[in-house]
C-alpha atoms as a PDB file:
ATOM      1  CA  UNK A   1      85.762 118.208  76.416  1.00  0.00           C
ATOM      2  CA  UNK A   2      89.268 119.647  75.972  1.00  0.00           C
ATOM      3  CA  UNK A   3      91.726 117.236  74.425  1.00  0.00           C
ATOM      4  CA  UNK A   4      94.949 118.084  75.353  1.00  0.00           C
ATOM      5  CA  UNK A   5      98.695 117.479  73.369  1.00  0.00           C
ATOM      6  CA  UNK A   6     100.957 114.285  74.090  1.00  0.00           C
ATOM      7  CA  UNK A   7     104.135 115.288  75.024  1.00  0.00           C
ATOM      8  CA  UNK A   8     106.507 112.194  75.336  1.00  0.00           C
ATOM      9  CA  UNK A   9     109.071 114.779  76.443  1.00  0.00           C
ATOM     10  CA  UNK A  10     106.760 114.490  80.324  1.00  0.00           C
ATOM     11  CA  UNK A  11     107.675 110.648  80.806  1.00  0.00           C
ATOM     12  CA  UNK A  12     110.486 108.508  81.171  1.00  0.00           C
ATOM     13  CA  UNK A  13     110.446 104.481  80.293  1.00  0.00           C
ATOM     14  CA  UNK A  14     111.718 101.651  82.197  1.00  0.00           C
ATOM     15  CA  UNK A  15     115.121 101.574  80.838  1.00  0.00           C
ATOM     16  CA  UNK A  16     115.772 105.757  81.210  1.00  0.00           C
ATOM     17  CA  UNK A  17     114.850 105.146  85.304  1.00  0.00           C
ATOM     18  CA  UNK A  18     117.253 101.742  84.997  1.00  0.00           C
ATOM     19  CA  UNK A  19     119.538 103.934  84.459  1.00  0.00           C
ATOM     20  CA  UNK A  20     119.023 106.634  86.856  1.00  0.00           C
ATOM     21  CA  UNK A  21     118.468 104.222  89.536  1.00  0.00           C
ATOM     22  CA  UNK A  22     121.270 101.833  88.524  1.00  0.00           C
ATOM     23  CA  UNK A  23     118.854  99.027  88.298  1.00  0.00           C
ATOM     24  CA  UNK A  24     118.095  95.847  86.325  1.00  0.00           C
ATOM     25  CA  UNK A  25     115.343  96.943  83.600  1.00  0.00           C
ATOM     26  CA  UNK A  26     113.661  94.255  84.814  1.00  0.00           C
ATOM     27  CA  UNK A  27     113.151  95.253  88.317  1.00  0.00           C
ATOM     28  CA  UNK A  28     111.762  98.617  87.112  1.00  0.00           C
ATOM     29  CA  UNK A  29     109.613  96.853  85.258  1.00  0.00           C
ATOM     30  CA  UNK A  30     108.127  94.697  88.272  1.00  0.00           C
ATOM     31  CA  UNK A  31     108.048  97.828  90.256  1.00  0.00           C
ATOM     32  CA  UNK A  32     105.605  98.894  86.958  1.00  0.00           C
ATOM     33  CA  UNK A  33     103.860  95.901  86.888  1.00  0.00           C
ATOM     34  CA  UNK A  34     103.246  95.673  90.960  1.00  0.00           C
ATOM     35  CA  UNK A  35     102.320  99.048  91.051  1.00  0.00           C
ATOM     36  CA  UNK A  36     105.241 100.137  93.440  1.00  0.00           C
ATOM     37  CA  UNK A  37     106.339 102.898  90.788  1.00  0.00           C
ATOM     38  CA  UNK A  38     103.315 104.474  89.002  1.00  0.00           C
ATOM     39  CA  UNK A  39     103.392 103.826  85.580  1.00  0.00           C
ATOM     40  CA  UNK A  40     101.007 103.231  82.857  1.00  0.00           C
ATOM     41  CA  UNK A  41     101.543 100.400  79.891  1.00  0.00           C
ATOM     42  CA  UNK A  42     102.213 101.702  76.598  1.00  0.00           C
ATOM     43  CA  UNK A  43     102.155  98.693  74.348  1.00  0.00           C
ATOM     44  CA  UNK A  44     105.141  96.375  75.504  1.00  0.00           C
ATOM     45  CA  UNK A  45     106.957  99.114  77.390  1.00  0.00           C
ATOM     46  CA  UNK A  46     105.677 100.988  80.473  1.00  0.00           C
ATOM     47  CA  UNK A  47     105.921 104.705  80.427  1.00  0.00           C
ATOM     48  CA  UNK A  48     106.326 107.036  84.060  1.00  0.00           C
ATOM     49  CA  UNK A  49     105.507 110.262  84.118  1.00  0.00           C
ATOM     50  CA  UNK A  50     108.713 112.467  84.872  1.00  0.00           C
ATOM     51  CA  UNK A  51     106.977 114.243  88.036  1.00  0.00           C
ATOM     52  CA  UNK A  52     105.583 111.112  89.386  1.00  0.00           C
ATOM     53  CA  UNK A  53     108.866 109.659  89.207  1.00  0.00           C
ATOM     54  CA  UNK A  54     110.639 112.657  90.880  1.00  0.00           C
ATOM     55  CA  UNK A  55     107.989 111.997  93.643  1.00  0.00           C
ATOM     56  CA  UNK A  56     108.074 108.295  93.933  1.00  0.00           C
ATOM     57  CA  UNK A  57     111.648 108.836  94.442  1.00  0.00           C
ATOM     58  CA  UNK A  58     111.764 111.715  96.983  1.00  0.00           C
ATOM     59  CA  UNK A  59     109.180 109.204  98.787  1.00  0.00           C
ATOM     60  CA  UNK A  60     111.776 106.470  98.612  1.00  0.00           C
ATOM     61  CA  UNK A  61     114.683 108.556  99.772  1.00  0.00           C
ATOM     62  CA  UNK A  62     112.371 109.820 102.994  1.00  0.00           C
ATOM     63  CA  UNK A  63     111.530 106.793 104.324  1.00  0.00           C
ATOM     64  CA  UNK A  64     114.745 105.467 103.637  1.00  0.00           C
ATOM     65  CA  UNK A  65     116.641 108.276 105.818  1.00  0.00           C
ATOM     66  CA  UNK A  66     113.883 107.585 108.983  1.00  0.00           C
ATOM     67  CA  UNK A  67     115.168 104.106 108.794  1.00  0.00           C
ATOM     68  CA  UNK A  68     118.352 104.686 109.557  1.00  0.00           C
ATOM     69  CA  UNK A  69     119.184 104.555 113.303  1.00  0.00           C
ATOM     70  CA  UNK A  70     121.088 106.802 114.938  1.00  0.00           C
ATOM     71  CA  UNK A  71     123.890 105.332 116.403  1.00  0.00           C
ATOM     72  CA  UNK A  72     125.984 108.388 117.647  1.00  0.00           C
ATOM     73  CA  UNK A  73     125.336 107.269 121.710  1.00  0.00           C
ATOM     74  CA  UNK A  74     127.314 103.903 121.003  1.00  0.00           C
ATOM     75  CA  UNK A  75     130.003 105.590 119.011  1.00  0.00           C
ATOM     76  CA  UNK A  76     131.385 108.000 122.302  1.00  0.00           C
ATOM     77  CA  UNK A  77     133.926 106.338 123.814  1.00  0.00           C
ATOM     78  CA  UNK A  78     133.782 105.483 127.940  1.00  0.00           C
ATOM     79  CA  UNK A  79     136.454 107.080 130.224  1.00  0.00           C
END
């Protein structure tokens, strides 16, 4: 079997996504935790892969936009 190299450059941890997300840490964390984001647990910290994130997050933004209702029928105004 093949080992291949650990690059810590491919993952992001809870407080980079924080960040990105403006989030508590600790939210990202139960997201982690819950399995809502996919993450795995590096010692005391929990480590996302950069391309699952970008997924996760294009998931998120997808169902969030078929959500929203379109309204445009009540905004004409009656003569």
């Amino acid at each position: 079997m093949e080992e291949k190299d650990f690059d810590l450059n491919e993952f992001m941890n809870t407080e980079d996504i924080a960040k990105i997300l403006r989030k508590n840490i600790a939210t990202i964390q139960r997201w982690c935790r819950d399995g809502e984001l996919p993450a795995a647990k590096l010692g005391r910290t929990y480590m996302v892969r950069k391309t699952d994130f970008e997924s996760w997050y294009k998931e998120k933004i997808s169902k969030r936009h078929q959500h929203i209702p379109d309204n445009s029928s009540e905004n004409e105004v009656s003569s």
